[in-house]
N, C-alpha and C. Protein backbone atom coordinates (compact mmCIF):
# COMPACT_ATOMS: atom_id res chain seq x y z
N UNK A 1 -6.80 -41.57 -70.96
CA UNK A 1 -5.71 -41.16 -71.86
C UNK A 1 -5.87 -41.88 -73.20
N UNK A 2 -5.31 -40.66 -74.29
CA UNK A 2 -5.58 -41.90 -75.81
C UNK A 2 -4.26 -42.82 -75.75
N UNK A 3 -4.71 -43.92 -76.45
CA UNK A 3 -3.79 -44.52 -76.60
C UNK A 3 -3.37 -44.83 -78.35
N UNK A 4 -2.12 -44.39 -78.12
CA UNK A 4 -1.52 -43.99 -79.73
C UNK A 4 -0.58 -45.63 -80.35
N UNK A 5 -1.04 -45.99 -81.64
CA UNK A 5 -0.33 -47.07 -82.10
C UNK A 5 1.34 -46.62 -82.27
N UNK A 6 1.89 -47.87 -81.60
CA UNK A 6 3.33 -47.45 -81.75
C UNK A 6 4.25 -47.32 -82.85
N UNK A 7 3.84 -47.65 -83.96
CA UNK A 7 4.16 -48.23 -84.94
C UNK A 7 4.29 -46.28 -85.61
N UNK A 8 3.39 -45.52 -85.49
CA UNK A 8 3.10 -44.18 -86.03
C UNK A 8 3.89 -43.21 -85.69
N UNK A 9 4.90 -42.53 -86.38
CA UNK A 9 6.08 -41.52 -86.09
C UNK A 9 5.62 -40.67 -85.59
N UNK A 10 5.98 -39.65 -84.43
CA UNK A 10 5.12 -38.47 -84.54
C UNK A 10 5.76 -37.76 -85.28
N UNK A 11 6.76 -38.18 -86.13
CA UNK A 11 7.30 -37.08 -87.77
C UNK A 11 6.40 -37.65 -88.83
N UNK A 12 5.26 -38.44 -88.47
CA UNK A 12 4.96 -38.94 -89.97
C UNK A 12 5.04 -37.95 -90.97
N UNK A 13 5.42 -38.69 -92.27
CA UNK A 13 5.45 -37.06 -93.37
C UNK A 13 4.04 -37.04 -93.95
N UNK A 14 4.07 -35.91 -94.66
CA UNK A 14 2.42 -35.70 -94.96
C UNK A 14 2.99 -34.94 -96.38
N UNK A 15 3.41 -36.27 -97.02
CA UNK A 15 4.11 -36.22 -98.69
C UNK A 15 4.49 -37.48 -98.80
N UNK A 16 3.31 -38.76 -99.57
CA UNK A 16 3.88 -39.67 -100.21
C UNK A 16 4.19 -39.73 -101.59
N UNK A 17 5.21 -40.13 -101.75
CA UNK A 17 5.73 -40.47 -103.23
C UNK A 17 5.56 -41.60 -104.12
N UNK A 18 5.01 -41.79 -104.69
CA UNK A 18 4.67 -42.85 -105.35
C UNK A 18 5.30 -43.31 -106.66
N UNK A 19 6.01 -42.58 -107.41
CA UNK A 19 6.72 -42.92 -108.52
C UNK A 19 7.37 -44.17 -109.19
N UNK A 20 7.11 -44.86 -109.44
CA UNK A 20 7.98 -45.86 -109.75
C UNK A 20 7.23 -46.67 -109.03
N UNK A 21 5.91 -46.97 -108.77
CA UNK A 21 5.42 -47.99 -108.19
C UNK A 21 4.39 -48.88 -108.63
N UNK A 22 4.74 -49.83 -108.84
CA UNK A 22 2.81 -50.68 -108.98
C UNK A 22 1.96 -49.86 -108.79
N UNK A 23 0.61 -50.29 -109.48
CA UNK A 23 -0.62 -49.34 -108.84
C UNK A 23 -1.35 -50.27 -107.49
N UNK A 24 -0.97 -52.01 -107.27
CA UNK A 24 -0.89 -52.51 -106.12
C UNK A 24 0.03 -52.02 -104.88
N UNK A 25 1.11 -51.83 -105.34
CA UNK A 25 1.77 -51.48 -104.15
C UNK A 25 1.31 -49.71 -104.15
N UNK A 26 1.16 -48.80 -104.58
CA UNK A 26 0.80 -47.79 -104.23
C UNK A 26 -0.70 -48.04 -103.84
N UNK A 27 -1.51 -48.36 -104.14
CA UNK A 27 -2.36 -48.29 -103.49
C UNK A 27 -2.49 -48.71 -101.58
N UNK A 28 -1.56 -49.92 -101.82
CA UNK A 28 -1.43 -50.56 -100.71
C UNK A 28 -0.53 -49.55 -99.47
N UNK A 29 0.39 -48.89 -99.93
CA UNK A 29 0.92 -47.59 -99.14
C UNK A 29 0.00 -46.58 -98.90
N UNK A 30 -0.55 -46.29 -100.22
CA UNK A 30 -1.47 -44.60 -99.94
C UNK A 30 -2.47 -45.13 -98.51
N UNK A 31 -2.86 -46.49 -98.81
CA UNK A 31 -3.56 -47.15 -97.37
C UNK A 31 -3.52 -46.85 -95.79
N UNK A 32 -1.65 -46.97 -96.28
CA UNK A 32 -0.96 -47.29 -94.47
C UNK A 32 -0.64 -45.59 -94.75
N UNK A 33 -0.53 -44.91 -95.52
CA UNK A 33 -0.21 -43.19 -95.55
C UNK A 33 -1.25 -42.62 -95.07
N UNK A 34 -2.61 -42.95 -95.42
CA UNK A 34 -3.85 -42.01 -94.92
C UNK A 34 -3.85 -42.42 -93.27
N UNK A 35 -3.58 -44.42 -93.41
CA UNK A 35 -4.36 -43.83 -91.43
C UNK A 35 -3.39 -43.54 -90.30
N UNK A 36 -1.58 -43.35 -90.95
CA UNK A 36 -1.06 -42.74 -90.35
C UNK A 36 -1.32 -41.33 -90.13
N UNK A 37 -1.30 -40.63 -91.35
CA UNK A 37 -2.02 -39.32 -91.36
C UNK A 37 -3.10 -39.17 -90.61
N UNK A 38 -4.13 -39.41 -90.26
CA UNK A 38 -5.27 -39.79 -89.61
C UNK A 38 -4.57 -39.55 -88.05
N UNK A 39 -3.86 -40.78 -87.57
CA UNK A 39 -3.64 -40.78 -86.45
C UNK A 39 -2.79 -39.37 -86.13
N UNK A 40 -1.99 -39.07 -86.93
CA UNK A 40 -1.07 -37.56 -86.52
C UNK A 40 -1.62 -36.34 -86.47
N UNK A 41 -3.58 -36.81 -87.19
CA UNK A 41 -3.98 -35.26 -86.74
C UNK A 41 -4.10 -34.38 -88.17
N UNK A 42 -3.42 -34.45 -88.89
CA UNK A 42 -3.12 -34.07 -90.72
C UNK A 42 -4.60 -33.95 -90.99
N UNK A 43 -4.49 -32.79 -91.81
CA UNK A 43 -5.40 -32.29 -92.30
C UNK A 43 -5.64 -32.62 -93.68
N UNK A 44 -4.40 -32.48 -94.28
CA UNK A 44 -4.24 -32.77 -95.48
C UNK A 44 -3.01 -33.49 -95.67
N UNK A 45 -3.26 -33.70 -96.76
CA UNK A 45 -1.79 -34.91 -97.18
C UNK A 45 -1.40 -34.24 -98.43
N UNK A 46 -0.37 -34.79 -99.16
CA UNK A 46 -0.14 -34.91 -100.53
C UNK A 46 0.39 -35.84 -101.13
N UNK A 47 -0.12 -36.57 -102.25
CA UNK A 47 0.52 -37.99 -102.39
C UNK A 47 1.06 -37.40 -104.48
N UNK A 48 2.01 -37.90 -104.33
CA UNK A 48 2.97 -37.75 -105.87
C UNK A 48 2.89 -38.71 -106.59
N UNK A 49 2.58 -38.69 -107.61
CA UNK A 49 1.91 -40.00 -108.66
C UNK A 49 2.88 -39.78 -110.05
N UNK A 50 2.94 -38.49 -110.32
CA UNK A 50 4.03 -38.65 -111.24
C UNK A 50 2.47 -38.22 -112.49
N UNK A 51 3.15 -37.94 -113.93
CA UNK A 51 2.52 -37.87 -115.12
C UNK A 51 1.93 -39.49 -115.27
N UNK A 52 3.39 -39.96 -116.16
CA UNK A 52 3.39 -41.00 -116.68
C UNK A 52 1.85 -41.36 -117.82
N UNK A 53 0.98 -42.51 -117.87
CA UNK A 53 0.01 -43.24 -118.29
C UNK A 53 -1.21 -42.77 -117.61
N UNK A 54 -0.60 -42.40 -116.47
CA UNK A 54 -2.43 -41.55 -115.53
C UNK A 54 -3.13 -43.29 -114.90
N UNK A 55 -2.28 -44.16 -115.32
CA UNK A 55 -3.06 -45.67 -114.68
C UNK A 55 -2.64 -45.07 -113.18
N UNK A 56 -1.63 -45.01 -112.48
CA UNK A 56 -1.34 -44.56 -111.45
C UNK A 56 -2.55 -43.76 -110.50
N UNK A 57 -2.50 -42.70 -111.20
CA UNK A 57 -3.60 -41.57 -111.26
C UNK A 57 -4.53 -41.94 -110.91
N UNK A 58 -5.25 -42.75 -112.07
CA UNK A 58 -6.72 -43.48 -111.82
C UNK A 58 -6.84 -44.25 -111.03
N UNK A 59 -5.81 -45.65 -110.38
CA UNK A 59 -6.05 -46.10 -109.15
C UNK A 59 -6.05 -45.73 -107.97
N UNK A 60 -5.16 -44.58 -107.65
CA UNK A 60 -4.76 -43.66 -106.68
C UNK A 60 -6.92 -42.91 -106.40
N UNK A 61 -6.85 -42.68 -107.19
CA UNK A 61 -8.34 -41.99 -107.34
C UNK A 61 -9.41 -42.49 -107.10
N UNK A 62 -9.56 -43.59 -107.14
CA UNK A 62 -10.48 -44.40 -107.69
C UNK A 62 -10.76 -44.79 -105.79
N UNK A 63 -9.40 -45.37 -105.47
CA UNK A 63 -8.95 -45.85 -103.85
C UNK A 63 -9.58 -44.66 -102.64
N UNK A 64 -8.89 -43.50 -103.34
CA UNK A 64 -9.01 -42.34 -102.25
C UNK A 64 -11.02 -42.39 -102.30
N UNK A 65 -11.29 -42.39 -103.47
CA UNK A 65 -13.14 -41.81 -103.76
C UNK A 65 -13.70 -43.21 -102.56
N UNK A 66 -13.38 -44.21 -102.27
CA UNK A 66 -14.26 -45.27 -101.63
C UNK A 66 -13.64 -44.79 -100.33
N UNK A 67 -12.15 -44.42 -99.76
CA UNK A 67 -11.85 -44.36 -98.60
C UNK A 67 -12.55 -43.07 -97.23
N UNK A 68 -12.74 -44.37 -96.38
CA UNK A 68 -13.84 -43.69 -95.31
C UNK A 68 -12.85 -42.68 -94.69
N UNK A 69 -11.60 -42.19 -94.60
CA UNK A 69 -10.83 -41.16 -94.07
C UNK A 69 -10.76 -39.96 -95.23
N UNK A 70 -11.36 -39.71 -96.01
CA UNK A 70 -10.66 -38.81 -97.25
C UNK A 70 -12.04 -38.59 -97.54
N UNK A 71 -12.14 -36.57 -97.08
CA UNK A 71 -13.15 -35.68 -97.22
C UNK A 71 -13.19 -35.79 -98.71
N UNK A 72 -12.14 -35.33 -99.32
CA UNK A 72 -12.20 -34.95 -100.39
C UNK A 72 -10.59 -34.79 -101.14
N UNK A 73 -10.71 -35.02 -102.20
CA UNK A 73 -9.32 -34.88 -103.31
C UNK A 73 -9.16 -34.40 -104.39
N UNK A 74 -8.38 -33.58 -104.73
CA UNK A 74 -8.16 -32.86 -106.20
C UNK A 74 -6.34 -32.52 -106.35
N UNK A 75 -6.31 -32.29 -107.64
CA UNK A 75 -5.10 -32.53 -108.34
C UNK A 75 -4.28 -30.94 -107.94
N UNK A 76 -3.21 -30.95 -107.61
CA UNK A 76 -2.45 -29.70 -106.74
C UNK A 76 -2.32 -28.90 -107.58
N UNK A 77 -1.88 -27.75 -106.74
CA UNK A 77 -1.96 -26.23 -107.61
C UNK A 77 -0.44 -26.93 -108.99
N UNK A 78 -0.62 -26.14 -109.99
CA UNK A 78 0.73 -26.27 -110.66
C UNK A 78 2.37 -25.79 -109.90
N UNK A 79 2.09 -25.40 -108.84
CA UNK A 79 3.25 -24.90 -108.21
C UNK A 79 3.53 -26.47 -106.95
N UNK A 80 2.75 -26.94 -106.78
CA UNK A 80 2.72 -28.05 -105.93
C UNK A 80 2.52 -29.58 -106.56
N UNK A 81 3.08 -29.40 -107.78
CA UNK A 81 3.26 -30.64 -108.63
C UNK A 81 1.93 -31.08 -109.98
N UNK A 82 1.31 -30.30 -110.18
CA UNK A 82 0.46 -29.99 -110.88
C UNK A 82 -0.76 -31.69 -110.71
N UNK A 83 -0.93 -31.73 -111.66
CA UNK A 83 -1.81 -33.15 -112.45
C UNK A 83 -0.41 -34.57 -111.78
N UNK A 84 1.00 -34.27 -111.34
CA UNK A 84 1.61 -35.66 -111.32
C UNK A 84 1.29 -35.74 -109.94
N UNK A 85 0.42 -34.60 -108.97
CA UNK A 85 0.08 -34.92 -107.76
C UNK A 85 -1.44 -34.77 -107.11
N UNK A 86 -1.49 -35.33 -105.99
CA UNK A 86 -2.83 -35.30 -105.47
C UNK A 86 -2.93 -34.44 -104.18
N UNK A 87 -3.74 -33.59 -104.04
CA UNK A 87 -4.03 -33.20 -102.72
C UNK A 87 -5.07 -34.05 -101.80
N UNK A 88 -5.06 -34.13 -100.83
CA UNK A 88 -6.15 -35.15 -100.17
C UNK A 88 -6.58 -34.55 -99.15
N UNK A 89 -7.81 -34.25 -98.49
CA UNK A 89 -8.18 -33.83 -97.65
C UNK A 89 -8.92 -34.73 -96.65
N UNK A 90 -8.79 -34.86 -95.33
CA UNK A 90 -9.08 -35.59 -94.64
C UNK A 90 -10.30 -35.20 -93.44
């Protein structure tokens, strides 16, 4: 039988928000967001970064491009938050 960390909702959401955050502390969430996602099976995620300076953006990016769970990432349709969000594929 697998054995599942307890700590992992089986509602995890598969929409982090990041707004208003450090680019330390978001990075440090988008972290614990992917390998929950991971463990729930998620295909894809979406993480919300907001416009703002794009520093957000670029660390968010920069994190996802080295991370060994994340096929691939690009910026969401304009109907799904345009450029202030990320799609992530896992």
């Amino acid at each position: 039988a697998l054995m599942y960390d307890i700590d992992v909702p089986s509602d995890a959401p598969r929409e982090l928000n990041l707004i208003g955050h450090t680019t330390d502390e978001a990075v440090t969430r988008v972290d614990k967001f992917l390998d929950q996602a991971v463990l729930s099976g998620f295909q894809d995620v979406r993480i919300v970064h907001g416009m703002g300076t794009g520093a957000l953006r670029k660390a968010i990016d920069e994190f996802l491009s080295a991370h060994p769970h994340v096929e691939s990432f690009a910026r969401a349709p304009r109907s799904e938050g345009g450029d202030g969000a990320t799609i992530v594929a896992l």
